[in-house]
Protein backbone atom coordinates (compact mmCIF):
# COMPACT_ATOMS: atom_id res chain seq x y z
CA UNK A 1 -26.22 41.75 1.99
CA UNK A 2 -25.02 39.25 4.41
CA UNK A 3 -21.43 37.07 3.24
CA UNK A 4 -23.36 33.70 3.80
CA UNK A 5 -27.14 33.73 4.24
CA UNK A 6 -27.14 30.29 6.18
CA UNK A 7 -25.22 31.10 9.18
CA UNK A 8 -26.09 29.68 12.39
CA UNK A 9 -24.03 31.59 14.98
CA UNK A 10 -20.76 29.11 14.98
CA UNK A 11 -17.77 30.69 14.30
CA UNK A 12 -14.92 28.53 12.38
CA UNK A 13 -12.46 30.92 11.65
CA UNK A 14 -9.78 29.94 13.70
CA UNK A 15 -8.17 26.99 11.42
CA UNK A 16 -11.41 24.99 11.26
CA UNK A 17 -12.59 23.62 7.96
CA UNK A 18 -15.24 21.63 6.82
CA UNK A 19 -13.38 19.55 3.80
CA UNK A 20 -12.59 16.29 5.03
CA UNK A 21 -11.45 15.22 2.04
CA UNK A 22 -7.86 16.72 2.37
CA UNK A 23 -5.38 14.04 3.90
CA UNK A 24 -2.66 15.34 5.99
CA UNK A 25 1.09 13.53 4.91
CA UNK A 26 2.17 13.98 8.53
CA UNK A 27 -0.52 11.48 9.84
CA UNK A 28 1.21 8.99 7.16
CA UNK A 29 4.28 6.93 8.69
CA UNK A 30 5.83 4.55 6.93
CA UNK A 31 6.66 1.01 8.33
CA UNK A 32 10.45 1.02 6.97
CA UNK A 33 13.17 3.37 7.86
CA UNK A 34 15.75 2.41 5.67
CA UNK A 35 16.41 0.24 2.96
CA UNK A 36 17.04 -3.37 3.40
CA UNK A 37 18.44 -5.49 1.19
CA UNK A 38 15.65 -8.72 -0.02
CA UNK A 39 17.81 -10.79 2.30
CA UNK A 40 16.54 -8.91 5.26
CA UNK A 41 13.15 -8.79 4.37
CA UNK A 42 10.72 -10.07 7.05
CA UNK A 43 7.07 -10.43 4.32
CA UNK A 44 4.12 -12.05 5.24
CA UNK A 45 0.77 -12.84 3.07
CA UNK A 46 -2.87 -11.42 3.72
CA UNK A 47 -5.64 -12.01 1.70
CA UNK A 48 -8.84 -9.82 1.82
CA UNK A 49 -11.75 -9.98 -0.46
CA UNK A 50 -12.80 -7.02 -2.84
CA UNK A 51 -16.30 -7.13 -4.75
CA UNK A 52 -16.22 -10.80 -3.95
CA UNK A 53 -12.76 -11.47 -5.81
CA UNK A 54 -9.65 -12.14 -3.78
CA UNK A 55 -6.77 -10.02 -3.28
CA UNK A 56 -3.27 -11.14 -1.80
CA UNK A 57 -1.30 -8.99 0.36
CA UNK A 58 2.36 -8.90 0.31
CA UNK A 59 3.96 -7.22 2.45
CA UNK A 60 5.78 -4.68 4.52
CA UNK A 61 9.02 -4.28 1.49
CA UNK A 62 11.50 -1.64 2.24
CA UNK A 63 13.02 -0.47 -0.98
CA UNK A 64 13.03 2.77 -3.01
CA UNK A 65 9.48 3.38 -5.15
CA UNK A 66 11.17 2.52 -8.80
CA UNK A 67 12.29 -0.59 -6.98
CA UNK A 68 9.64 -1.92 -6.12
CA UNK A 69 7.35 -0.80 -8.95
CA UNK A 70 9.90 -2.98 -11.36
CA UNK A 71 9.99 -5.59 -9.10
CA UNK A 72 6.16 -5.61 -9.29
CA UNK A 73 6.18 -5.53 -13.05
CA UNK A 74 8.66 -8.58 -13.08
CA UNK A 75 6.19 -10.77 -10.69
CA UNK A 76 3.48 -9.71 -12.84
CA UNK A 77 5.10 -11.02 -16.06
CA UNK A 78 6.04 -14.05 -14.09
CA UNK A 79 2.67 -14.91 -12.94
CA UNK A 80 0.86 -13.65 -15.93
CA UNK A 81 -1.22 -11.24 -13.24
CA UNK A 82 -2.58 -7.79 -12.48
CA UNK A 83 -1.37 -5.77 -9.50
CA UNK A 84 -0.19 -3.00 -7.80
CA UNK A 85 2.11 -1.24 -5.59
CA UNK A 86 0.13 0.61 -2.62
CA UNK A 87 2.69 2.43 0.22
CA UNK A 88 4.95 -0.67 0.89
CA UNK A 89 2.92 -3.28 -0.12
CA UNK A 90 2.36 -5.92 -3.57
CA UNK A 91 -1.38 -6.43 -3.99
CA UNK A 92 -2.24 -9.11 -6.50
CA UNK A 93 -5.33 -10.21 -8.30
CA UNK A 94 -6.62 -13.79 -7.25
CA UNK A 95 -5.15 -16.02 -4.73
CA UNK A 96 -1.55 -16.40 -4.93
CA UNK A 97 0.09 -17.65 -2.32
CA UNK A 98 2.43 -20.22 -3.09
CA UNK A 99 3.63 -18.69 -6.56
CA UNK A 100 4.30 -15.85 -5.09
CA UNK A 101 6.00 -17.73 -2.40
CA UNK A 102 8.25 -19.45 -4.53
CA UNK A 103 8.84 -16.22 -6.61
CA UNK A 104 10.03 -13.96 -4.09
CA UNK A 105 11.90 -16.68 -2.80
CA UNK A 106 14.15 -16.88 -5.89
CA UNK A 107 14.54 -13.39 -6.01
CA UNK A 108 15.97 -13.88 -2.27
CA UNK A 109 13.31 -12.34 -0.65
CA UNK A 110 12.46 -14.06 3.15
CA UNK A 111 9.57 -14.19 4.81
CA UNK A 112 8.09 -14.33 8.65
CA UNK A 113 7.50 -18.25 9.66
């Protein structure tokens, strides 16, 4: 009996495969290098719209991963909001530009102008 009963004649042996679902970490570059102090931070805003609710966009942040996840949980507490840490980016529920303006600013964070 044959080993698959629906082939067609193409032959992907040779390091083909048919799962596109696998992502490939090489592809994936990150935007920082190092890690800057929130003096040297350069963040700007985006907002994009999800299910018809509004996100906002912080970013690019260059710190370490536990860094930024408890800076994210302080903002949160501070603003009484969901969000989450995706790459190096802050995404927040609802539009919050000016608190979170103000926010990072205190925590010495700059931003683009």
């Amino acid at each position: 009996m044959k080993e698959n009963l629906f082939e067609m004649g193409a032959d992907f042996s040779d390091g083909w495969e048919s799962d596109n679902k696998k992502k490939n970490n090489a592809t994936k570059t990150s935007h920082c290098k190092e890690i800057l102090s929130p003096e040297k931070h350069q963040l700007h805003f985006s907002k994009e719209k999800r299910r018809g609710k509004v996100v906002t966009i912080v970013k690019p942040f260059c710190l370490k991963s536990n860094e930024l996840k408890n800076l994210l949980k302080t903002i949160k507490k501070k603003l009484g909001t969901g969000g989450t840490v995706k790459d190096n980016t802050l995404e927040f529920q609802g539009e919050l530009q000016t608190p979170l303006r103000t926010t990072l600013e205190t925590l010495n964070y700059r931003f683009k102008k």
